[in-house]
Protein backbone atom coordinates (compact mmCIF):
# COMPACT_ATOMS: atom_id res chain seq x y z
CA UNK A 1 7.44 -9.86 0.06
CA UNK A 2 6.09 -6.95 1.41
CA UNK A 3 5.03 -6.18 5.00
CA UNK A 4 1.27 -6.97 3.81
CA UNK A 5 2.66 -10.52 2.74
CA UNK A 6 2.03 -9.77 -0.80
CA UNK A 7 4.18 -10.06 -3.63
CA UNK A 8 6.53 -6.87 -4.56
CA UNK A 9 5.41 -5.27 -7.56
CA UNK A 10 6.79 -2.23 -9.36
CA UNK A 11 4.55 -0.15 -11.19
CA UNK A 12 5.39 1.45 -14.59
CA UNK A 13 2.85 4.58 -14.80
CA UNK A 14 0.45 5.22 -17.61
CA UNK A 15 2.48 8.46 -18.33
CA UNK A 16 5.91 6.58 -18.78
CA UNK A 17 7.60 5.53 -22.16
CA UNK A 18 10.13 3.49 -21.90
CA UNK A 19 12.48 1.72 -24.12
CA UNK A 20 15.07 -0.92 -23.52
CA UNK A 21 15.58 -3.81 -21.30
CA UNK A 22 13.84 -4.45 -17.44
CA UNK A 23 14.70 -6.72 -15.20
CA UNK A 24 11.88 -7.60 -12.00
CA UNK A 25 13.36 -9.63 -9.05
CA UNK A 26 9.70 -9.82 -8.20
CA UNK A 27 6.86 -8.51 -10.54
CA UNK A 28 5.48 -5.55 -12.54
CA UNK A 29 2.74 -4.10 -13.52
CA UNK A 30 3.00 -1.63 -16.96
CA UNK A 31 0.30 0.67 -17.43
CA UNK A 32 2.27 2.91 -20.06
CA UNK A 33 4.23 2.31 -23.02
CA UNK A 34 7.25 0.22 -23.32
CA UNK A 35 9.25 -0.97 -25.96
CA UNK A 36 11.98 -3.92 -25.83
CA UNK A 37 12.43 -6.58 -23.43
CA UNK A 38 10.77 -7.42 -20.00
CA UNK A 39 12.22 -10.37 -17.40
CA UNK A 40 10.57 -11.16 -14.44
CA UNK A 41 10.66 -13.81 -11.89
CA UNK A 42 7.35 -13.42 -10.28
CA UNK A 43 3.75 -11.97 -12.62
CA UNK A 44 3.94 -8.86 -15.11
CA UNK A 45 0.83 -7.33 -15.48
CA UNK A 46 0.30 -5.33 -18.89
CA UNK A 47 -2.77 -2.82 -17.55
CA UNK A 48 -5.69 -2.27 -19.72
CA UNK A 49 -4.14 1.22 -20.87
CA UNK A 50 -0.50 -0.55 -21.38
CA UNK A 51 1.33 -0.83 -25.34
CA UNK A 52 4.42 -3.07 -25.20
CA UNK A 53 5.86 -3.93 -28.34
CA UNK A 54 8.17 -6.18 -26.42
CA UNK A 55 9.32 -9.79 -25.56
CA UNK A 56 8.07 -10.86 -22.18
CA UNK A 57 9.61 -13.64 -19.97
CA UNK A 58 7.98 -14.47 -16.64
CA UNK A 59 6.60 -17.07 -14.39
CA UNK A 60 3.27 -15.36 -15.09
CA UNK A 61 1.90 -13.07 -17.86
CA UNK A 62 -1.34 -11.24 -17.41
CA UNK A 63 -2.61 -9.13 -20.43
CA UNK A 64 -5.30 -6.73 -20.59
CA UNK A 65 -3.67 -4.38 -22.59
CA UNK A 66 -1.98 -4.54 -26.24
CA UNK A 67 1.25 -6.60 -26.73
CA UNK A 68 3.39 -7.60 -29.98
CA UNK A 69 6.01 -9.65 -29.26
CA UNK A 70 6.94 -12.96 -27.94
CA UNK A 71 5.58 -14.28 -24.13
CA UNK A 72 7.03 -16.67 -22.30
């Protein structure tokens, strides 16, 4: 948690590729391009300007963006 008693989230920028495998304690929001795997045990947030080609495994998924691959 943060001081502001919200959730911790880590932002991925919209000017960041990445490819491979992330791991969240708490949650994430992607707002660029990412290609591979994503674990998270809080939300991940794919932003309206976010591509993942990428499996996604968290206690929430919230899409506004484009994803291929499997969400769970």
């Amino acid at each position: 948690m943060s001081d502001r008693g919200q959730p911790e989230m880590t932002v991925i920028g919209r000017d960041t590729r990445i490819k491979g495998e992330m791991y969240f304690e708490n949650g994430a929001r992607i707002l660029g391009r990412f290609e591979g795997k994503i674990a998270a045990q809080g939300e991940v947030q794919i932003g309206e300007s976010a591509t993942c080609d990428a499996s996604v495994e968290a206690d929430t998924v919230v899409v506004d963006g484009r994803v291929t691959g499997d969400l769970t």
